[in-house]
PDB file of N, CA and C in Angstrom:
ATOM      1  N   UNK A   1       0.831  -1.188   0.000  1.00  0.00           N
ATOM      2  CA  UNK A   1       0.000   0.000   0.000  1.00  0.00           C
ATOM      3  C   UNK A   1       0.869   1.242   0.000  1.00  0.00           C
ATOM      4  N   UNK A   2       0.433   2.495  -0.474  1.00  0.00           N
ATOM      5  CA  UNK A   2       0.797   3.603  -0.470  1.00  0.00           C
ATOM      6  C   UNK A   2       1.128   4.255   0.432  1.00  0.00           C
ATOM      7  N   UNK A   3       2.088   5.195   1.247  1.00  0.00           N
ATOM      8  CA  UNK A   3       2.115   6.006   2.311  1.00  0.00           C
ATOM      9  C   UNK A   3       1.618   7.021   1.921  1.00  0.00           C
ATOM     10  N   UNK A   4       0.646   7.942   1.116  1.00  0.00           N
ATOM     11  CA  UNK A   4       0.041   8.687   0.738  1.00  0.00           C
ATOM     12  C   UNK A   4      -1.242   8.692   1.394  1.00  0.00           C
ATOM     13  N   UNK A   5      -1.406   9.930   1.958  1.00  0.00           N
ATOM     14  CA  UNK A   5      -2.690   9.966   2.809  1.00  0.00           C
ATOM     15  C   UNK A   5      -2.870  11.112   2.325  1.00  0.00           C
ATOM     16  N   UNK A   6      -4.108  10.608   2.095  1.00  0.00           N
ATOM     17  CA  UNK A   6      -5.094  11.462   0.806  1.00  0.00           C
ATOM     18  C   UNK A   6      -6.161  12.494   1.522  1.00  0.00           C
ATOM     19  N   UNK A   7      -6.157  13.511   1.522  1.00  0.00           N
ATOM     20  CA  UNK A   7      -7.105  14.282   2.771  1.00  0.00           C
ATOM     21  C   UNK A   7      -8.955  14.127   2.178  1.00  0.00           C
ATOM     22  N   UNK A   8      -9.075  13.506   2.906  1.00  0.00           N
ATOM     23  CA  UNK A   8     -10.642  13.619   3.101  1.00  0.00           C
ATOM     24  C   UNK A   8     -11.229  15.371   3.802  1.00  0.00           C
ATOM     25  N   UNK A   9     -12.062  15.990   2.540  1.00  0.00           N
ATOM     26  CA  UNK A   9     -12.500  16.942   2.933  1.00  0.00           C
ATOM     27  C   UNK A   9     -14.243  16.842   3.816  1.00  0.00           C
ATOM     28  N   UNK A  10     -14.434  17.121   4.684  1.00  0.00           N
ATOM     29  CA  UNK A  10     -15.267  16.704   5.415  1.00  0.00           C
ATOM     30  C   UNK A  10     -16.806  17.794   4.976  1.00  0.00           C
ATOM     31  N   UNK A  11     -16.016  19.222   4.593  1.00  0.00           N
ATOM     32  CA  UNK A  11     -17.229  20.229   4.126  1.00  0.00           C
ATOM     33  C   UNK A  11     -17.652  19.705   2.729  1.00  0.00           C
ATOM     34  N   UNK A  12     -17.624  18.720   1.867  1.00  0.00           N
ATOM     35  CA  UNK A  12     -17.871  18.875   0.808  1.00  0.00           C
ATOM     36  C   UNK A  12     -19.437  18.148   0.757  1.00  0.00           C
ATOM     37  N   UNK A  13     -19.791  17.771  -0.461  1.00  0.00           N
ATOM     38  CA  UNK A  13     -21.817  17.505  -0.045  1.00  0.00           C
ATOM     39  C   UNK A  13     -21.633  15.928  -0.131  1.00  0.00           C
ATOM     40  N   UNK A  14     -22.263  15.800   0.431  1.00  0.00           N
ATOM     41  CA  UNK A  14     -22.146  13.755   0.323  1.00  0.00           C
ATOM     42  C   UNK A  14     -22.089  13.513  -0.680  1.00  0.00           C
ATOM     43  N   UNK A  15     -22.399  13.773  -1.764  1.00  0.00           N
ATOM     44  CA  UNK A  15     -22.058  12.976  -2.656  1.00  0.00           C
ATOM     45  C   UNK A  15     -20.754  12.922  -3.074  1.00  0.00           C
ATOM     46  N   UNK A  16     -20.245  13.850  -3.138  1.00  0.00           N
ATOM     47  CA  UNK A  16     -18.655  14.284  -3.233  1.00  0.00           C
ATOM     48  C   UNK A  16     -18.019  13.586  -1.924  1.00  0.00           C
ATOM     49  N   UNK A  17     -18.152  13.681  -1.069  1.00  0.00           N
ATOM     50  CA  UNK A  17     -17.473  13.173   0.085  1.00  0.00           C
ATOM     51  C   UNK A  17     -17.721  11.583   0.199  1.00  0.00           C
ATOM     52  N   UNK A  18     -18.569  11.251   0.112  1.00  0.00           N
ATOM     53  CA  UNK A  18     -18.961   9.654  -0.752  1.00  0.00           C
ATOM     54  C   UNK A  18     -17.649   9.499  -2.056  1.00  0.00           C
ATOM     55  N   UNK A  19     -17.617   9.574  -2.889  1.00  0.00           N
ATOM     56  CA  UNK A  19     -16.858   9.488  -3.643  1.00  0.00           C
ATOM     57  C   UNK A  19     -15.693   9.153  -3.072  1.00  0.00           C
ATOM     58  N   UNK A  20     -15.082  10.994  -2.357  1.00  0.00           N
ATOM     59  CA  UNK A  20     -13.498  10.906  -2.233  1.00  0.00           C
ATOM     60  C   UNK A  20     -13.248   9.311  -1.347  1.00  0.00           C
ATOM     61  N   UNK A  21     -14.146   9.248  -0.260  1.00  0.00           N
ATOM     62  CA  UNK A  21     -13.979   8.066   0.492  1.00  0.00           C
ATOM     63  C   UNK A  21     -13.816   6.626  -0.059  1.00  0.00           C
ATOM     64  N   UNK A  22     -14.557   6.593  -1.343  1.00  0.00           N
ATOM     65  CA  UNK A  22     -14.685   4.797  -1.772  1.00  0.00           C
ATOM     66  C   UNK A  22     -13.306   4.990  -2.845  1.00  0.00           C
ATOM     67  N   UNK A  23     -12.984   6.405  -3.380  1.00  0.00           N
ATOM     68  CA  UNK A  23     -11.850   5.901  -4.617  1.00  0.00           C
ATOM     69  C   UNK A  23     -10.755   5.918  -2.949  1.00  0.00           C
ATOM     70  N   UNK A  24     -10.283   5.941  -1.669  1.00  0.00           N
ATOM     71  CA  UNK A  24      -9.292   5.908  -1.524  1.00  0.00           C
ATOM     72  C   UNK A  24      -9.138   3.798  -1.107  1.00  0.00           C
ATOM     73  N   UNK A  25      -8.438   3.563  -1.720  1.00  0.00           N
ATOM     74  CA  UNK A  25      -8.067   1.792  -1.815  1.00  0.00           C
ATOM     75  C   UNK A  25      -8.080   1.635  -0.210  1.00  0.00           C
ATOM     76  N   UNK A  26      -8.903   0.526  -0.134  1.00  0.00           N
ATOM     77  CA  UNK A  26      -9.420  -0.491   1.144  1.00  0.00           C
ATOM     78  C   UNK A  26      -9.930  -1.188   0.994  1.00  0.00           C
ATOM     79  N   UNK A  27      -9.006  -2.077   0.474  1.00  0.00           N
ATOM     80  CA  UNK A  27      -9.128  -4.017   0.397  1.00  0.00           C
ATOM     81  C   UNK A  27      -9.347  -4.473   1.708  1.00  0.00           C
ATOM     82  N   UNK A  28      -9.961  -5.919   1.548  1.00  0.00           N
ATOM     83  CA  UNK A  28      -9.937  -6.276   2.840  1.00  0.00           C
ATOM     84  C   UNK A  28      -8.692  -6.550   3.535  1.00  0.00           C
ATOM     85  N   UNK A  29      -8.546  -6.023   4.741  1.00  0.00           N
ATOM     86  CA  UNK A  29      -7.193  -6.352   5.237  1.00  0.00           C
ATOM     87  C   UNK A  29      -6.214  -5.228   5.327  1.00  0.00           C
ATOM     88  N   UNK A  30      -6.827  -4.312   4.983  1.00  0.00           N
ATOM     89  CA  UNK A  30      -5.954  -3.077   3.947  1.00  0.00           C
ATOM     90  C   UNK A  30      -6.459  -2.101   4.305  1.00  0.00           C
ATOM     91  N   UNK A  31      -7.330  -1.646   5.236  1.00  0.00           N
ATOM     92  CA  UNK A  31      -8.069  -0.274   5.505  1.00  0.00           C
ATOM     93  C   UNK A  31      -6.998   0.780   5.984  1.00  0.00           C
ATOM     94  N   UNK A  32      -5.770   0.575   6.284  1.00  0.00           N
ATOM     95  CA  UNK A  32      -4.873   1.666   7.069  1.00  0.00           C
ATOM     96  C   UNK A  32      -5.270   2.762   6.407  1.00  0.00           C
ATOM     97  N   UNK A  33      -5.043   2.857   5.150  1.00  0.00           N
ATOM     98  CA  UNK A  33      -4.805   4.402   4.237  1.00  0.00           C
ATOM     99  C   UNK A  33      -6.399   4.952   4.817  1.00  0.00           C
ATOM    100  N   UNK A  34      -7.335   4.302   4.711  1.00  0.00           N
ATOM    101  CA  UNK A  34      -8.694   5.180   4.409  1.00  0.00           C
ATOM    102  C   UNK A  34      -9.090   5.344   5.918  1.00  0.00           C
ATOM    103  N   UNK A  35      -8.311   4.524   6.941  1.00  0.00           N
ATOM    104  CA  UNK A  35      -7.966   5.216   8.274  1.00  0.00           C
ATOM    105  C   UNK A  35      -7.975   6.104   8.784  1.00  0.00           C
ATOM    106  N   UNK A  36      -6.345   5.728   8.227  1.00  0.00           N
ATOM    107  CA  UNK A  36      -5.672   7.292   8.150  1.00  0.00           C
ATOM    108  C   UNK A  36      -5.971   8.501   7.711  1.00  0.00           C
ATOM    109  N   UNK A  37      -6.728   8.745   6.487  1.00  0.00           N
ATOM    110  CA  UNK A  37      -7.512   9.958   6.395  1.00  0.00           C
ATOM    111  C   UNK A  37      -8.662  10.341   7.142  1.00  0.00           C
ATOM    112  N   UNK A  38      -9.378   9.334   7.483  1.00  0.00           N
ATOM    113  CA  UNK A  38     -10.693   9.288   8.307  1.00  0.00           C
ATOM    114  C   UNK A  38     -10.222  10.107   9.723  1.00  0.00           C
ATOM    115  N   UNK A  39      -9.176   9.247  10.191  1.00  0.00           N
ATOM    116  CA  UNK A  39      -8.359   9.795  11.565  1.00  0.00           C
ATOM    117  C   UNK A  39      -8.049  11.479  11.001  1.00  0.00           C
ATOM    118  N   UNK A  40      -7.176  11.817  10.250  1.00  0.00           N
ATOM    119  CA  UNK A  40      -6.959  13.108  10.175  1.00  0.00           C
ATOM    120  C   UNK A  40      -7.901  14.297  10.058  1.00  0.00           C
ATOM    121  N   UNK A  41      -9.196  13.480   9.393  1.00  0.00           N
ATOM    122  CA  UNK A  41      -9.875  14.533   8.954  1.00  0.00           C
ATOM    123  C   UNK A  41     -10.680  14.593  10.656  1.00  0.00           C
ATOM    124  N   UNK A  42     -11.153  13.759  11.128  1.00  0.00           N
ATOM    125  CA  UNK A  42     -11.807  14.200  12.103  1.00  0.00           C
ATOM    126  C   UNK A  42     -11.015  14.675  13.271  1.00  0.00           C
ATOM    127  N   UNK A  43      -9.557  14.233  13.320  1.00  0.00           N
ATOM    128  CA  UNK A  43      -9.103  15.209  14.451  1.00  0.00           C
ATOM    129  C   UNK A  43      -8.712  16.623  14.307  1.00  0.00           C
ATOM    130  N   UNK A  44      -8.880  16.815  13.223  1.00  0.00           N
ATOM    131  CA  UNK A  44      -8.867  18.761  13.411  1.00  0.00           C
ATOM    132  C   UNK A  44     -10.199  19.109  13.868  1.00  0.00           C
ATOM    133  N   UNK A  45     -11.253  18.505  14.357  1.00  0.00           N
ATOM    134  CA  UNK A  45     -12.462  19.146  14.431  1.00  0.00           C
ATOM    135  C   UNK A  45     -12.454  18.993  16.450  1.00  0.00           C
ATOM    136  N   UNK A  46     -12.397  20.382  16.661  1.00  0.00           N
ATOM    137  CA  UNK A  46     -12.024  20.151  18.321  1.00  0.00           C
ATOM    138  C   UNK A  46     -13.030  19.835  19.344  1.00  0.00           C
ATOM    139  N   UNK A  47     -14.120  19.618  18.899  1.00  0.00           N
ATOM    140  CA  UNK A  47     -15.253  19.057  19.674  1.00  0.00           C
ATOM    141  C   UNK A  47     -15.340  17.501  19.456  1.00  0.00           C
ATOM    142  N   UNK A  48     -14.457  16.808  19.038  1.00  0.00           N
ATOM    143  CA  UNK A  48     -13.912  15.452  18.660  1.00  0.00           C
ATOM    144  C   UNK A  48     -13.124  14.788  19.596  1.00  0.00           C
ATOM    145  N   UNK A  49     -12.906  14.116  20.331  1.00  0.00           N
ATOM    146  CA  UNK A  49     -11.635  12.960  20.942  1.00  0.00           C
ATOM    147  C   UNK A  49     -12.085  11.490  19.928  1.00  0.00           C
ATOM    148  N   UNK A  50     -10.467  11.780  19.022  1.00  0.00           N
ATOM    149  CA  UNK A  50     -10.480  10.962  18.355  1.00  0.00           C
ATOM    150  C   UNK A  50      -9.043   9.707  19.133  1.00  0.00           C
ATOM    151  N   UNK A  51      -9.794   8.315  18.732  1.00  0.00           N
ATOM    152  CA  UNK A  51      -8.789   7.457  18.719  1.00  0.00           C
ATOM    153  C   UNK A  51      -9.040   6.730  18.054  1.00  0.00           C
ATOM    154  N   UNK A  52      -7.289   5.896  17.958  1.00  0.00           N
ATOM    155  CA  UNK A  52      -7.382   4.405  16.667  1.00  0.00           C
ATOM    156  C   UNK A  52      -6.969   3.472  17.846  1.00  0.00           C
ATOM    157  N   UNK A  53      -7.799   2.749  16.877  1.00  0.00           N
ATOM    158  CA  UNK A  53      -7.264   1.438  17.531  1.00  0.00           C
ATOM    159  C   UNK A  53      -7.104   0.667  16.389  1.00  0.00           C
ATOM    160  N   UNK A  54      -5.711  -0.040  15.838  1.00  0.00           N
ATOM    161  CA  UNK A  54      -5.533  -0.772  14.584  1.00  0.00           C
ATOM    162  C   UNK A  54      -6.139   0.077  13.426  1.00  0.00           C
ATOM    163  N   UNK A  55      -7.185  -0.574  12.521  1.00  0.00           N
ATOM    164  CA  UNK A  55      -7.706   0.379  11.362  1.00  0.00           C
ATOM    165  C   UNK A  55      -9.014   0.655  11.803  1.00  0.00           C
ATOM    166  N   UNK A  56      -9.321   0.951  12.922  1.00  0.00           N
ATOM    167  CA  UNK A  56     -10.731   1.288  13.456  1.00  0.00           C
ATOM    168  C   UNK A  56     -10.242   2.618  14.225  1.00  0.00           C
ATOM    169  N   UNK A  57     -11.434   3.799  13.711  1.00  0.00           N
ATOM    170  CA  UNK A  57     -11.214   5.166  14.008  1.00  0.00           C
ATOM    171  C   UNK A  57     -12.402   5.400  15.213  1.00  0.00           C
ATOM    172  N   UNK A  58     -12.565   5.885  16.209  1.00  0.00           N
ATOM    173  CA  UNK A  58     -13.346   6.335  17.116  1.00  0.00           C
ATOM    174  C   UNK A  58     -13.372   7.784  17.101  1.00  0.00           C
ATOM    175  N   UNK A  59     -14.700   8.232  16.758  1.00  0.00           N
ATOM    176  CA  UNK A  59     -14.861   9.763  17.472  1.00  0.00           C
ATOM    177  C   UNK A  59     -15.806   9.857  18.484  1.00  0.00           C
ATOM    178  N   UNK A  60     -15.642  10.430  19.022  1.00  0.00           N
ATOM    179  CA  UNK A  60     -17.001  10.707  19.807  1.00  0.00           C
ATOM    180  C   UNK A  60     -16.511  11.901  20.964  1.00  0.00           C
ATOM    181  N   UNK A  61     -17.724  12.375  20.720  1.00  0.00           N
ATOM    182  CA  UNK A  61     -18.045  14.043  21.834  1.00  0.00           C
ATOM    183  C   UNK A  61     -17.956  13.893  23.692  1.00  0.00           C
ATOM    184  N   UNK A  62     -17.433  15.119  24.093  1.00  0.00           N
ATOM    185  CA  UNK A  62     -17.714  14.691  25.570  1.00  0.00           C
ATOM    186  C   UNK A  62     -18.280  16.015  26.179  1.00  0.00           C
ATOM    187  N   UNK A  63     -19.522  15.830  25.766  1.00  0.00           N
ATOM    188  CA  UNK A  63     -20.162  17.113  26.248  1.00  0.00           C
ATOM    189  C   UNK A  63     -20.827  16.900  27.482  1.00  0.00           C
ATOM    190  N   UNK A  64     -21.068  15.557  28.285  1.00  0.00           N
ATOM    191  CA  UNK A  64     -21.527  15.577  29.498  1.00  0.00           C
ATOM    192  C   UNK A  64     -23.146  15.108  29.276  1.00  0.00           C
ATOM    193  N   UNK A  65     -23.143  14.429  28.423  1.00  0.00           N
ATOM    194  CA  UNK A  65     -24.815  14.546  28.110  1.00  0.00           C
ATOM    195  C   UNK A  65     -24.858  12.768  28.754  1.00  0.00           C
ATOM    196  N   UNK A  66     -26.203  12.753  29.095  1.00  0.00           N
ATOM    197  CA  UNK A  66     -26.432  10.996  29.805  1.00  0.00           C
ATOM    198  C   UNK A  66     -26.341   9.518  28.503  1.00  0.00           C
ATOM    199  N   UNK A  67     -26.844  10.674  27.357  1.00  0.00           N
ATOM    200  CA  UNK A  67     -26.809   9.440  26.370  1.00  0.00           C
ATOM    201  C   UNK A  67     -26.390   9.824  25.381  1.00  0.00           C
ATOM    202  N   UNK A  68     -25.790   8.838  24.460  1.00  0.00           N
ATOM    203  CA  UNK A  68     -25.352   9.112  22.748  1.00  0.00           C
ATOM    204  C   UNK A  68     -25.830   8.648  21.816  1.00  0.00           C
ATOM    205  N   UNK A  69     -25.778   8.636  20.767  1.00  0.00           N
ATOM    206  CA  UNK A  69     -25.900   8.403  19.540  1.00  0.00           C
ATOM    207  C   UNK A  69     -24.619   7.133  19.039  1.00  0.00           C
ATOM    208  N   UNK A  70     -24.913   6.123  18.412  1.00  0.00           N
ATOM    209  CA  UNK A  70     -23.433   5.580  17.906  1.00  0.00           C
ATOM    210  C   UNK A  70     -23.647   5.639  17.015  1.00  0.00           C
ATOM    211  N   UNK A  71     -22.714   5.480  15.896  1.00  0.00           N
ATOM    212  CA  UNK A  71     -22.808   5.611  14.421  1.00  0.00           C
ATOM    213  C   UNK A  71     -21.342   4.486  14.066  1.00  0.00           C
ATOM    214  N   UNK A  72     -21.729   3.586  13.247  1.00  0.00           N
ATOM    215  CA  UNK A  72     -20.494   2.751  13.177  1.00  0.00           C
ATOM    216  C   UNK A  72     -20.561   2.729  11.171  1.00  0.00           C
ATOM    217  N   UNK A  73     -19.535   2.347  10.866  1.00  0.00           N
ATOM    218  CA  UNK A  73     -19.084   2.043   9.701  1.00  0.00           C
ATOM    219  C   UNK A  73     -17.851   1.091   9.195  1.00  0.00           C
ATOM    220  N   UNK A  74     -18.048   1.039   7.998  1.00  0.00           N
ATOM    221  CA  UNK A  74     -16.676  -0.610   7.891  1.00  0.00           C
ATOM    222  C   UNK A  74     -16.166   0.333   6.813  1.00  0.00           C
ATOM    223  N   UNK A  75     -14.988   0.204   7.037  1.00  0.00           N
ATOM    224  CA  UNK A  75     -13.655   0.555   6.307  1.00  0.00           C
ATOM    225  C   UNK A  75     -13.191   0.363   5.064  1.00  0.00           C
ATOM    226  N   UNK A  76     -13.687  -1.183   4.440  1.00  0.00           N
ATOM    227  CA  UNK A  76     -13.477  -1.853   3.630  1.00  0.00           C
ATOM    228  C   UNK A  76     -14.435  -1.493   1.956  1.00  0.00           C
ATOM    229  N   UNK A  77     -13.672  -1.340   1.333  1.00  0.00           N
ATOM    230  CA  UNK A  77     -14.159  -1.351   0.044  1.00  0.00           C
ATOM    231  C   UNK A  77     -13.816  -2.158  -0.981  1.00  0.00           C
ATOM    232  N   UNK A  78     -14.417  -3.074  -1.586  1.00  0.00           N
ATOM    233  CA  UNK A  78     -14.591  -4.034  -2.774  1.00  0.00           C
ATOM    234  C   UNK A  78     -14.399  -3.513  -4.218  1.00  0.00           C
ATOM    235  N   UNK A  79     -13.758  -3.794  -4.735  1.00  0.00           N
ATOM    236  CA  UNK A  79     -13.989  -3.680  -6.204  1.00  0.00           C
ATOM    237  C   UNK A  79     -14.812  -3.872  -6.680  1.00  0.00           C
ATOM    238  N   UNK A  80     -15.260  -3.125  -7.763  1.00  0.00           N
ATOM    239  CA  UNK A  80     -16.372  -3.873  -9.105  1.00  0.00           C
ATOM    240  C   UNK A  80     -15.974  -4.909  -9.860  1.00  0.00           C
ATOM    241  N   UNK A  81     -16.373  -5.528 -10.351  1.00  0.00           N
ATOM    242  CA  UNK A  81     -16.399  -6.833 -11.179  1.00  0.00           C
ATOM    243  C   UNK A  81     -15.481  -6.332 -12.453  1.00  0.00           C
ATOM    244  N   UNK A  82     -15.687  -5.298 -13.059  1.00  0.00           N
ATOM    245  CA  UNK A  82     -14.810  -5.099 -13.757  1.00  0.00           C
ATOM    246  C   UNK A  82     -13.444  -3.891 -13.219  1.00  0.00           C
ATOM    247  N   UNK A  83     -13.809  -3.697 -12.063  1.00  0.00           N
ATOM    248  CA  UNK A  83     -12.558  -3.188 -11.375  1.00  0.00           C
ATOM    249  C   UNK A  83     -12.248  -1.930 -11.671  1.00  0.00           C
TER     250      UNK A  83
END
């Protein structure tokens, strides 16, 4: 894999931000890179405590509130059949 970490822009409109996310390569086994941007992009945002653990990114808020919200997602992206 690449040491190129590709910045995920977080203001852009989902569909665009959809995009940048599936072209960055994450085979199975292989999620570091799309991690790694995931990790960068959300730790500039300072209402964030971000951590990794392996290729799994955690954000989550600590505003003191009794309950949260979770939101989970998988890392991994498949090729198309014709690739």
């Amino acid at each position: 894999m690449d040491d190129y970490l590709f910045p995920v822009m977080l203001a852009l409109d989902v569909q665009s931000l959809t995009m940048s996310l599936v072209n960055i390569a994450s085979p199975r086994g292989h999620a570091g890179p799309l991690a790694d941007s995931i990790e960068a992009a959300l730790g500039n945002l300072s209402h964030l405590e971000v951590e990794r653990v392996g290729d799994t990114v955690i954000a989550r808020t600590n505003a003191g509130h009794d309950k949260r919200v979770i939101i989970l997602g998988y890392l991994t992206t498949a090729p198309s059949d014709d690739d």
